[in-house]
Protein backbone atom coordinates (compact mmCIF):
# COMPACT_ATOMS: atom_id res chain seq x y z
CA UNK A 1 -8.09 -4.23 35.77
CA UNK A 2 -11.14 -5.42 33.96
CA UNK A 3 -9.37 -5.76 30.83
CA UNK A 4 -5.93 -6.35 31.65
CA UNK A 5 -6.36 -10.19 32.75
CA UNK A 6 -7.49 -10.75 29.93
CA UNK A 7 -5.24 -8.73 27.65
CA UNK A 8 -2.57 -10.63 29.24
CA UNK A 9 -4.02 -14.16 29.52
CA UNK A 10 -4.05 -13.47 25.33
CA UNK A 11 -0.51 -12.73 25.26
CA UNK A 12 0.57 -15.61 27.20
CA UNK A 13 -1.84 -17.81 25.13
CA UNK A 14 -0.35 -16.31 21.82
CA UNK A 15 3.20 -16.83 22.93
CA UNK A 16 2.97 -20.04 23.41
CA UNK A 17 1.10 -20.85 19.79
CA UNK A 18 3.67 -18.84 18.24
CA UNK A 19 6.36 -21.18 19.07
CA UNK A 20 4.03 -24.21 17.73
CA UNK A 21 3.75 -22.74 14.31
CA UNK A 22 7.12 -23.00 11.85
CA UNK A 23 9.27 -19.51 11.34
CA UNK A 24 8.20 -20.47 7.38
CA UNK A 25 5.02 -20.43 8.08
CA UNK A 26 5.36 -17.07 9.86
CA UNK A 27 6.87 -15.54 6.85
CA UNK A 28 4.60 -16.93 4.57
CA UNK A 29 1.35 -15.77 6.34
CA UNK A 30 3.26 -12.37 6.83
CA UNK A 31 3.28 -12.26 2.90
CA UNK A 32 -0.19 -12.62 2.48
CA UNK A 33 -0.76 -9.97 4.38
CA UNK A 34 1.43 -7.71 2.61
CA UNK A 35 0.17 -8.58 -0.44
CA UNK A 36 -3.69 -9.06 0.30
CA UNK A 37 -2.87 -5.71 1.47
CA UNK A 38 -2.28 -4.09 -1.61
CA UNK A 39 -4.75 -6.19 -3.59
CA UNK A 40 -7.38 -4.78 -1.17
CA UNK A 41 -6.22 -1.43 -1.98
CA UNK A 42 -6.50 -1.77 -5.86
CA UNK A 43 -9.75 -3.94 -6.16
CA UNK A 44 -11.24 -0.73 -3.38
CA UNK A 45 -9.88 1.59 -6.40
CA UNK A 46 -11.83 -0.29 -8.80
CA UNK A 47 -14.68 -1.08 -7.75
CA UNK A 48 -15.67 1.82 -6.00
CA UNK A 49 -15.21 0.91 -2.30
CA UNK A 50 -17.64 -2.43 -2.36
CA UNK A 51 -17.10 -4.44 0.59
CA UNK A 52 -17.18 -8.01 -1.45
CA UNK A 53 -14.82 -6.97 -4.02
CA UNK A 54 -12.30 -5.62 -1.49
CA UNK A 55 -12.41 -8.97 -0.05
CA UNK A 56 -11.98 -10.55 -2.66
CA UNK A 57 -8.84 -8.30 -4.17
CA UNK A 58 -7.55 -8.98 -0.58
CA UNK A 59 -7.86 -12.69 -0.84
CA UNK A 60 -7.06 -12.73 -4.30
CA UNK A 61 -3.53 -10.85 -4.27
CA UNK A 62 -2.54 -13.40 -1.47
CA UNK A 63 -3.10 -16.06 -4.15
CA UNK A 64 -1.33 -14.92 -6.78
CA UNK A 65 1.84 -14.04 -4.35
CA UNK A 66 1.76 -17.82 -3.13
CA UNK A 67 0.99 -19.42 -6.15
CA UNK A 68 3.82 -17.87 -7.87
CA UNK A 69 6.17 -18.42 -4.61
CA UNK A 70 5.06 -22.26 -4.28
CA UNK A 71 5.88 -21.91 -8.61
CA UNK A 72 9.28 -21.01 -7.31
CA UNK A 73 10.12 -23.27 -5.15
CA UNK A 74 9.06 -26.23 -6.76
CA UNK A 75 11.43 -25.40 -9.68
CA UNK A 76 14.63 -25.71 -7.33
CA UNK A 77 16.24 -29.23 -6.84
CA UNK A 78 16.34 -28.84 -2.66
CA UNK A 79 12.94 -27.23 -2.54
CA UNK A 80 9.24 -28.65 -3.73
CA UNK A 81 5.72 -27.43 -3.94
CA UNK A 82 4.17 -27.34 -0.03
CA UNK A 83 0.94 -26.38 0.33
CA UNK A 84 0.86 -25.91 4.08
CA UNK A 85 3.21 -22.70 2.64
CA UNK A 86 0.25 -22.03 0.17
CA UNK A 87 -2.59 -22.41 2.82
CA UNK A 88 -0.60 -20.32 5.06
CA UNK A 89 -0.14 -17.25 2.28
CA UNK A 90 -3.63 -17.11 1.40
CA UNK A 91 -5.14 -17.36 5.25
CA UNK A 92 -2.85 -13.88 5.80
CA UNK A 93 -5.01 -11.95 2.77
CA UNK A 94 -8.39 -13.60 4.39
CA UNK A 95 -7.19 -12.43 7.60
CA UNK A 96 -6.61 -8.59 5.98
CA UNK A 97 -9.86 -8.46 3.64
CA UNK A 98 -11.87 -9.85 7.16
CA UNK A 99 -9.81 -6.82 9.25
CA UNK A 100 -10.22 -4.16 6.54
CA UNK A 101 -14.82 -5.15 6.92
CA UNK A 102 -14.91 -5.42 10.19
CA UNK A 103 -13.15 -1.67 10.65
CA UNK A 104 -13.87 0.15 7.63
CA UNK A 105 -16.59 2.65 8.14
CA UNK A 106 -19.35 2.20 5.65
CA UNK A 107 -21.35 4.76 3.85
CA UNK A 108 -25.24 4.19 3.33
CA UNK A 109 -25.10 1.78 0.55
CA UNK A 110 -22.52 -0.53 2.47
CA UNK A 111 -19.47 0.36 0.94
CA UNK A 112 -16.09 1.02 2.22
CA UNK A 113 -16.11 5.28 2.83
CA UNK A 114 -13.19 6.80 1.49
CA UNK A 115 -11.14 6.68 -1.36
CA UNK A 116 -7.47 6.47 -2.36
CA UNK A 117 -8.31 7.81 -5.72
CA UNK A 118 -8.48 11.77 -6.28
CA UNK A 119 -11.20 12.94 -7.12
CA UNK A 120 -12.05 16.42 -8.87
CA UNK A 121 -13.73 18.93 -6.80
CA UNK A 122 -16.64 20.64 -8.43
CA UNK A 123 -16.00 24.16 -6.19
CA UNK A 124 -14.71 26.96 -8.96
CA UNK A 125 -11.09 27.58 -8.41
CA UNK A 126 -8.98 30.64 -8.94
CA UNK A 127 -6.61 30.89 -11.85
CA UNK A 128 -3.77 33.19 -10.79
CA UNK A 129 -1.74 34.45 -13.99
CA UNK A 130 1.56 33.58 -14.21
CA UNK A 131 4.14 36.57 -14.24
CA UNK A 132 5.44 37.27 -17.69
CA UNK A 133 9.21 37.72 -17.27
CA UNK A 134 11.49 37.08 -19.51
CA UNK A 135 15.55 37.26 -19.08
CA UNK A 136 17.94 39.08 -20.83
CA UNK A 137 21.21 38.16 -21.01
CA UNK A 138 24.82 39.85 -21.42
CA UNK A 139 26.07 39.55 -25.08
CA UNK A 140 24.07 36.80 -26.18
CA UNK A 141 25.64 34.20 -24.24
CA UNK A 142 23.84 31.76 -21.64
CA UNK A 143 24.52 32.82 -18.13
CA UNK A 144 26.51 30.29 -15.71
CA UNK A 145 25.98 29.21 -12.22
CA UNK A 146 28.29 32.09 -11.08
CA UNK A 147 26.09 34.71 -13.35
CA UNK A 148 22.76 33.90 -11.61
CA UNK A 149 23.65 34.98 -8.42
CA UNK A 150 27.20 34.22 -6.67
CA UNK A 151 29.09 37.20 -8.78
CA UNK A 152 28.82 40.61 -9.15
CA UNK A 153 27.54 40.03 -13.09
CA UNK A 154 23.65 40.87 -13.34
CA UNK A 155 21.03 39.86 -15.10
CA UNK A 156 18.34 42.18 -15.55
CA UNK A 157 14.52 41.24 -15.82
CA UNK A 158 12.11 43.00 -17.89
């Protein structure tokens, strides 16, 4: 009970912002997200899982994406630059790189644990030989579908 007046005295609170902010808006802050998203997950890949620079991929990729949307629209006749649109793009890859710090687990040195990337495991492993088979066919001619297994034909292995 504890936590569910307040869980929801947030929803209420949220449902009524929502309808304050524009369905454009919405979309565009649902962008940045997206697309902070994935610039999170490369600049993680590059630099090695350091907090800062997953930030700023995060932050960065939501720029790009609304910089090159807000390049868009200001080249149609009914449409024009708005950087409300802009401010809204980049605020959903802040909001993503601020998420992905505050609930990434961190190794010793601060940096984001884990890694997208494989990496090549130093344990020995087994080489199993492949079986050498080879196939002979019937009168020198290539075997059809029918010849490999759905008629009484055969095909002998050696």
């Amino acid at each position: 009970m504890r936590t569910l007046i307040p869980t929801l005295l947030l929803f209420v609170l949220a449902l009524h912002c929502h309808g304050q902010v524009e369905r454009d808006k919405a979309l565009h802050f649902l962008g940045g997200n997206l697309f902070g998203l994935a610039g999170a997950g490369i600049a993680k890949q590059a630099s090695d899982g350091n907090r800062i620079w997953t930030f700023v991929g995060s932050v960065a990729g939501s720029t790009l994406i609304g910089l090159a949307k807000e390049t868009v629209d200001a080249g149609q006749s009914n449409n024009g630059w708005d950087n409300d649109d802009l401010a809204a793009t980049i605020l959903g890859g802040v909001t993503v790189g601020v998420t992905i710090d505050l609930f990434a687990k961190k190794d010793d040195k601060k940096r984001l644990r884990g890694s997208y990337a494989h990496r090549k495991s130093k344990k020995n492993k087994l080489l199993i030989p492949e079986p050498k088979t080879e196939l002979v066919f019937f009168e020198g001619k290539l075997p059809s579908l029918n010849t490999l297994g759905l008629s009484s034909q055969l095909a002998d292995l050696k």
